[in-house]
C-alpha atoms as a PDB file:
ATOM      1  CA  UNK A   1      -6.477 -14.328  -5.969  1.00  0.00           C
ATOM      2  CA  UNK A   2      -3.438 -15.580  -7.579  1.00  0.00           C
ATOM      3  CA  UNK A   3      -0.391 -13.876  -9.515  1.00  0.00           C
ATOM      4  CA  UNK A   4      -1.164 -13.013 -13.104  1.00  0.00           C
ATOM      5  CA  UNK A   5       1.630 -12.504 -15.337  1.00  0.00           C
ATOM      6  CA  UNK A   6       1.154  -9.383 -17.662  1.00  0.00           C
ATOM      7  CA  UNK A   7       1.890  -9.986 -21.313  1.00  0.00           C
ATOM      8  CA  UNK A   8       1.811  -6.550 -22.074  1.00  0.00           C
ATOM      9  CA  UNK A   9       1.548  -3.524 -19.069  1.00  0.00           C
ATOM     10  CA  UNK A  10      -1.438  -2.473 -20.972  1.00  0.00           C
ATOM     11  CA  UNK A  11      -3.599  -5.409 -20.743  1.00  0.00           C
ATOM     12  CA  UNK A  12      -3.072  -4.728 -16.691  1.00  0.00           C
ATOM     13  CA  UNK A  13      -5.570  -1.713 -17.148  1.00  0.00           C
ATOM     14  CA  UNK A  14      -8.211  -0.533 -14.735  1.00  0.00           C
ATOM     15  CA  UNK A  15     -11.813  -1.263 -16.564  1.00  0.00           C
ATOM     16  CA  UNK A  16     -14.248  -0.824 -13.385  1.00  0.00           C
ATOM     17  CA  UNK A  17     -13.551  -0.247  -9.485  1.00  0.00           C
ATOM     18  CA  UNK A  18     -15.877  -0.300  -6.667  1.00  0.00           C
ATOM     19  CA  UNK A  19     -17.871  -2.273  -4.915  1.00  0.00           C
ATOM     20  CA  UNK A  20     -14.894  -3.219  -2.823  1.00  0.00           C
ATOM     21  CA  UNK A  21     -13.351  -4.179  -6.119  1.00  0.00           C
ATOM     22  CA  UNK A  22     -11.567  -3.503  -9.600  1.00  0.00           C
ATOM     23  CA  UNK A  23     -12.145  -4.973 -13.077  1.00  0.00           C
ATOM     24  CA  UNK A  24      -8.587  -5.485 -14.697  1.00  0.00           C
ATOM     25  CA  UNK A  25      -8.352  -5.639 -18.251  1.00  0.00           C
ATOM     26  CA  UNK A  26     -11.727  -6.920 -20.250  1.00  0.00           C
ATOM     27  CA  UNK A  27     -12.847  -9.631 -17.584  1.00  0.00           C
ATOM     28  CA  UNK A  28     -11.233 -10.104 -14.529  1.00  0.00           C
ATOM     29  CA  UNK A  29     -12.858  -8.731 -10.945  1.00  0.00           C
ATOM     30  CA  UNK A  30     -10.355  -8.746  -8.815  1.00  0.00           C
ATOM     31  CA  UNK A  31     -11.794  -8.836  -5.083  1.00  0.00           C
ATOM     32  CA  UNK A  32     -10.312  -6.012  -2.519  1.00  0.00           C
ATOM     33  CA  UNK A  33      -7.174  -3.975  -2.523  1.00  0.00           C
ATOM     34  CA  UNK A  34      -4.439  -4.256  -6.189  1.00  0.00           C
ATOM     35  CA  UNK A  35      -1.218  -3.819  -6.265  1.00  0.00           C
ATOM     36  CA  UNK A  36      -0.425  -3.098  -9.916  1.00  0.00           C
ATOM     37  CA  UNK A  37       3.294  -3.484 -11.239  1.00  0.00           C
ATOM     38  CA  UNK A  38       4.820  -3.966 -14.916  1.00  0.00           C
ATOM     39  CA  UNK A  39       5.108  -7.650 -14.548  1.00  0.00           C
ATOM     40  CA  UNK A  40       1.481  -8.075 -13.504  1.00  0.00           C
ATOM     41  CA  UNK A  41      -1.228  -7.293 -10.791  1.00  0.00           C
ATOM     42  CA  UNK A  42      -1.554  -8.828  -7.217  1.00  0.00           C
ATOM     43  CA  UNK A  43      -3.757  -8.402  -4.201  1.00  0.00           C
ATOM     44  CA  UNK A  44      -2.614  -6.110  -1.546  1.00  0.00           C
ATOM     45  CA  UNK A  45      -3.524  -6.283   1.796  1.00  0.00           C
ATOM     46  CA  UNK A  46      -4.388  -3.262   2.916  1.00  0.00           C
ATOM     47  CA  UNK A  47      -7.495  -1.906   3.492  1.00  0.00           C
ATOM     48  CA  UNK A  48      -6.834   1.928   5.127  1.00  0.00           C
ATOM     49  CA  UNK A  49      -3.954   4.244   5.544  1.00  0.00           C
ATOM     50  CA  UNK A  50      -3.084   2.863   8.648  1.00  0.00           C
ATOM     51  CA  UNK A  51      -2.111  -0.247   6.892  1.00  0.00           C
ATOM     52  CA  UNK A  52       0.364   1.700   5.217  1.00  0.00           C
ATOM     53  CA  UNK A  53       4.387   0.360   5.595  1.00  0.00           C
ATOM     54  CA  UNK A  54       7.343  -0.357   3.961  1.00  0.00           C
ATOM     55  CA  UNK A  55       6.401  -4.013   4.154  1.00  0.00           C
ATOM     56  CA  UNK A  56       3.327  -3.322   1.917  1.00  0.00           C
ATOM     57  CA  UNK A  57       5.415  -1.344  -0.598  1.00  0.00           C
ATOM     58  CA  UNK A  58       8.197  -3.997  -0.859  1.00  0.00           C
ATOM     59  CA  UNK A  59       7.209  -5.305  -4.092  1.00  0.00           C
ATOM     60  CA  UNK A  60       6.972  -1.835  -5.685  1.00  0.00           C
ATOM     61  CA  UNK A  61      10.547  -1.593  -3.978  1.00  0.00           C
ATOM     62  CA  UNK A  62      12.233  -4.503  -5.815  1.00  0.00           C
ATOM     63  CA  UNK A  63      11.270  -3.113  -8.833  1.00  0.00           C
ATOM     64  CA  UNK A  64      12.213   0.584  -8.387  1.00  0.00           C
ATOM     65  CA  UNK A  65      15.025   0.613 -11.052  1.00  0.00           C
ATOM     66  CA  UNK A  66      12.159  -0.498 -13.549  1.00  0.00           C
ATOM     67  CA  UNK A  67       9.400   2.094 -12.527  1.00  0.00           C
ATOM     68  CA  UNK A  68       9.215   5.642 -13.431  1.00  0.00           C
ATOM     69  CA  UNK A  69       6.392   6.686 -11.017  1.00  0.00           C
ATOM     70  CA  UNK A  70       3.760   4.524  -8.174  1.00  0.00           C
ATOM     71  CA  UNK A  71       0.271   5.937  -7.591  1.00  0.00           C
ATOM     72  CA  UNK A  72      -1.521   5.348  -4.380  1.00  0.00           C
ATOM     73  CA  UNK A  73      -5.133   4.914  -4.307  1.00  0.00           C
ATOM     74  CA  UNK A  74      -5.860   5.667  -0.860  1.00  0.00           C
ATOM     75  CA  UNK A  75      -9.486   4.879  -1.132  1.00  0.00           C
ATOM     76  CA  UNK A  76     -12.828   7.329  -1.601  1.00  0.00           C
ATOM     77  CA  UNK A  77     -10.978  10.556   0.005  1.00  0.00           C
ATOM     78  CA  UNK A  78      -6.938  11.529  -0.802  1.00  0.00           C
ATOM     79  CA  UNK A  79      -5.195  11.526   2.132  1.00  0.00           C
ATOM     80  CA  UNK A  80      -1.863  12.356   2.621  1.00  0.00           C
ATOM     81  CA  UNK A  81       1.331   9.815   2.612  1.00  0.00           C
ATOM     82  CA  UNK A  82       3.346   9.455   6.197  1.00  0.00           C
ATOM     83  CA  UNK A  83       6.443  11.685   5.425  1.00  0.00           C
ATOM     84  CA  UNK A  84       8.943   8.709   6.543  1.00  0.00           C
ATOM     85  CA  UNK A  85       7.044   6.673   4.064  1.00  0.00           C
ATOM     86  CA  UNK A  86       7.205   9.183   1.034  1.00  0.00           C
ATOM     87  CA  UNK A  87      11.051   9.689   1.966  1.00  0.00           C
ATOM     88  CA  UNK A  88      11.455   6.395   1.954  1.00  0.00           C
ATOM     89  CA  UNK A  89       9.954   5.311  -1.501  1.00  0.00           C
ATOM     90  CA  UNK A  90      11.821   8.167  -2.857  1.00  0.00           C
ATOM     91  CA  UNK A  91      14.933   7.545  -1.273  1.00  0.00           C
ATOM     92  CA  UNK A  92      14.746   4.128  -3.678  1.00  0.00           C
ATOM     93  CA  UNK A  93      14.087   6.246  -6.972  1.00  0.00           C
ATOM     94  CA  UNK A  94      10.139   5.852  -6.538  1.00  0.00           C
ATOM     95  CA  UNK A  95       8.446   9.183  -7.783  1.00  0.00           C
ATOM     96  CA  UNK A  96       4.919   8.714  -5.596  1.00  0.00           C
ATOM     97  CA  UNK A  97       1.704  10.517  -6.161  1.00  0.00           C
ATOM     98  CA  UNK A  98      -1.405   9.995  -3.760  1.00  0.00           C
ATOM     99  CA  UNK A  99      -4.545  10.725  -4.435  1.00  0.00           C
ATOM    100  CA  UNK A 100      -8.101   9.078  -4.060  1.00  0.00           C
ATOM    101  CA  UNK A 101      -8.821   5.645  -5.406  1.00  0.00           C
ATOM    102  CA  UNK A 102     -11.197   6.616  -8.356  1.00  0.00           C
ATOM    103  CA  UNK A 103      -8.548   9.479  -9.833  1.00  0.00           C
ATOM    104  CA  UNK A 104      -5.629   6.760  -8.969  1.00  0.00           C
ATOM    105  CA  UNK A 105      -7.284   4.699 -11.593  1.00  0.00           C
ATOM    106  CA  UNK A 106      -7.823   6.894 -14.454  1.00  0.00           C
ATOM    107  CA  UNK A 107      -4.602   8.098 -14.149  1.00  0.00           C
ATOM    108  CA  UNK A 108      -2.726   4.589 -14.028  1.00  0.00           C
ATOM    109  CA  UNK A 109      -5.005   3.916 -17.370  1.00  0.00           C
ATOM    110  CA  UNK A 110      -3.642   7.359 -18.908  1.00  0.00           C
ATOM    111  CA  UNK A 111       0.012   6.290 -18.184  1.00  0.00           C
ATOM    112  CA  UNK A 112       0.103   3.010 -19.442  1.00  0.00           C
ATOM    113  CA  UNK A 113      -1.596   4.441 -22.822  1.00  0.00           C
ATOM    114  CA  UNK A 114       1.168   6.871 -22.537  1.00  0.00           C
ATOM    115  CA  UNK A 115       3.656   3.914 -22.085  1.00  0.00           C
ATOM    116  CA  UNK A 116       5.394   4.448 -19.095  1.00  0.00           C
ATOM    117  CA  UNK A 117       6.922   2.535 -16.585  1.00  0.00           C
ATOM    118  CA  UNK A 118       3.806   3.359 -14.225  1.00  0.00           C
ATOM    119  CA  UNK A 119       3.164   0.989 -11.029  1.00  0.00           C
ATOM    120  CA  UNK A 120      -0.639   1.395  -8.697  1.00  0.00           C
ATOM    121  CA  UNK A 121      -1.338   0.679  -5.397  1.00  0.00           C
ATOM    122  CA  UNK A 122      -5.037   0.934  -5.210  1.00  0.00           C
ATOM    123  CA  UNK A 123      -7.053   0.185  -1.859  1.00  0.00           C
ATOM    124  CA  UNK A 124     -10.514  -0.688  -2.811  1.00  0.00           C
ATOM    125  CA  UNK A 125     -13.755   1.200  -2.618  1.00  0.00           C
END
Protein backbone atom coordinates (compact mmCIF):
# COMPACT_ATOMS: atom_id res chain seq x y z
CA UNK A 1 0.00 0.00 0.00
CA UNK A 2 1.27 3.38 -0.59
CA UNK A 3 1.17 6.81 1.44
CA UNK A 4 -2.09 8.68 1.11
CA UNK A 5 -2.08 12.20 1.90
CA UNK A 6 -5.19 13.27 4.04
CA UNK A 7 -6.98 16.36 2.82
CA UNK A 8 -8.90 16.62 5.76
CA UNK A 9 -8.20 14.17 9.19
CA UNK A 10 -11.76 13.27 8.76
CA UNK A 11 -11.78 11.73 5.44
CA UNK A 12 -8.97 9.27 7.23
CA UNK A 13 -12.01 7.61 9.10
CA UNK A 14 -12.46 3.96 9.95
CA UNK A 15 -15.65 2.67 7.71
CA UNK A 16 -15.16 -1.30 8.13
CA UNK A 17 -12.31 -3.53 9.84
CA UNK A 18 -11.80 -7.15 9.76
CA UNK A 19 -11.07 -9.67 7.76
CA UNK A 20 -7.43 -8.91 8.33
CA UNK A 21 -8.34 -5.47 7.12
CA UNK A 22 -9.88 -1.82 7.44
CA UNK A 23 -12.02 0.25 5.06
CA UNK A 24 -10.72 3.97 5.30
CA UNK A 25 -12.94 6.60 4.36
CA UNK A 26 -15.88 5.62 1.64
CA UNK A 27 -13.69 3.14 -0.54
CA UNK A 28 -10.43 2.22 0.28
CA UNK A 29 -9.53 -1.51 1.91
CA UNK A 30 -6.53 -1.17 3.21
CA UNK A 31 -4.85 -4.78 3.59
CA UNK A 32 -3.29 -5.65 7.28
CA UNK A 33 -2.16 -3.51 10.13
CA UNK A 34 -2.85 1.01 9.82
CA UNK A 35 -1.09 3.36 11.21
CA UNK A 36 -3.36 6.41 11.22
CA UNK A 37 -1.81 10.03 11.71
CA UNK A 38 -3.18 13.69 10.84
CA UNK A 39 -1.30 13.87 7.64
CA UNK A 40 -2.67 10.56 6.37
CA UNK A 41 -2.81 6.69 6.91
CA UNK A 42 0.03 4.08 6.28
CA UNK A 43 0.55 0.38 6.72
CA UNK A 44 2.16 -0.76 9.84
CA UNK A 45 3.94 -3.72 10.22
CA UNK A 46 2.98 -5.29 12.99
CA UNK A 47 0.92 -8.01 13.41
CA UNK A 48 0.93 -8.90 17.53
CA UNK A 49 2.09 -7.25 20.66
CA UNK A 50 5.28 -8.68 20.43
CA UNK A 51 5.91 -6.58 17.45
CA UNK A 52 5.53 -3.76 19.60
CA UNK A 53 8.81 -1.04 19.72
CA UNK A 54 9.80 2.27 19.58
CA UNK A 55 10.79 1.68 15.98
CA UNK A 56 7.10 0.96 15.10
CA UNK A 57 5.90 4.08 16.95
CA UNK A 58 8.48 6.43 15.32
CA UNK A 59 6.19 8.03 13.02
CA UNK A 60 3.59 8.75 15.74
CA UNK A 61 6.87 10.13 17.50
CA UNK A 62 7.80 12.79 14.90
CA UNK A 63 4.61 14.10 15.13
CA UNK A 64 4.04 14.24 18.93
CA UNK A 65 3.95 18.11 19.18
CA UNK A 66 0.92 17.83 16.65
CA UNK A 67 -1.11 14.98 18.41
CA UNK A 68 -3.24 15.26 21.39
CA UNK A 69 -3.75 11.49 22.06
CA UNK A 70 -2.59 7.76 19.95
CA UNK A 71 -4.91 4.76 20.30
CA UNK A 72 -3.60 1.29 19.99
CA UNK A 73 -5.61 -1.34 18.48
CA UNK A 74 -4.01 -4.29 19.79
CA UNK A 75 -6.13 -6.67 17.87
CA UNK A 76 -9.47 -8.91 18.96
CA UNK A 77 -8.51 -8.87 22.89
CA UNK A 78 -6.94 -5.46 24.85
CA UNK A 79 -3.87 -6.23 26.11
CA UNK A 80 -1.80 -4.22 28.04
CA UNK A 81 1.17 -1.75 26.70
CA UNK A 82 4.99 -2.75 27.89
CA UNK A 83 5.51 -0.12 30.71
CA UNK A 84 8.98 1.09 29.04
CA UNK A 85 6.92 1.56 25.96
CA UNK A 86 3.97 3.61 27.57
CA UNK A 87 6.79 5.71 29.47
CA UNK A 88 8.32 6.21 26.57
CA UNK A 89 5.47 7.58 24.25
CA UNK A 90 4.58 9.69 27.12
CA UNK A 91 7.82 10.88 27.92
CA UNK A 92 7.42 12.61 24.13
CA UNK A 93 3.93 14.28 25.06
CA UNK A 94 1.94 11.15 23.57
CA UNK A 95 -1.26 10.59 25.79
CA UNK A 96 -1.77 6.57 24.79
CA UNK A 97 -4.85 4.53 25.30
CA UNK A 98 -4.93 0.66 24.44
CA UNK A 99 -7.62 -1.18 23.96
CA UNK A 100 -8.91 -3.91 21.43
CA UNK A 101 -8.92 -3.29 17.73
CA UNK A 102 -12.78 -3.02 17.15
CA UNK A 103 -13.28 -0.27 20.24
CA UNK A 104 -9.81 1.41 18.87
CA UNK A 105 -11.81 2.15 15.82
CA UNK A 106 -14.96 3.60 16.96
CA UNK A 107 -13.23 5.64 19.14
CA UNK A 108 -10.61 7.12 16.54
CA UNK A 109 -14.03 7.82 14.39
CA UNK A 110 -15.59 9.66 17.59
CA UNK A 111 -12.41 11.86 17.93
CA UNK A 112 -11.92 12.99 14.64
CA UNK A 113 -15.84 14.01 14.59
CA UNK A 114 -14.89 15.66 17.76
CA UNK A 115 -11.88 17.33 15.93
CA UNK A 116 -8.98 16.48 17.70
CA UNK A 117 -5.58 15.97 17.04
CA UNK A 118 -6.22 12.04 17.41
CA UNK A 119 -3.51 9.52 15.82
CA UNK A 120 -4.43 5.14 15.58
CA UNK A 121 -2.34 2.40 15.51
CA UNK A 122 -4.60 -0.41 14.64
CA UNK A 123 -3.27 -4.13 14.15
CA UNK A 124 -5.71 -5.92 12.03
CA UNK A 125 -8.33 -8.50 12.79
Amino acid sequence: MKFEEAKSQSGNSISSYGNGGFRVGENQRVEGSLLLTPQGYYPWNVASKEDFSRECFAQVVEISTELELLIIGTGENMIFLDRDLRAYLEGQGIGVEVMATGAASRTYNVLLLEGRRVAAALIAV
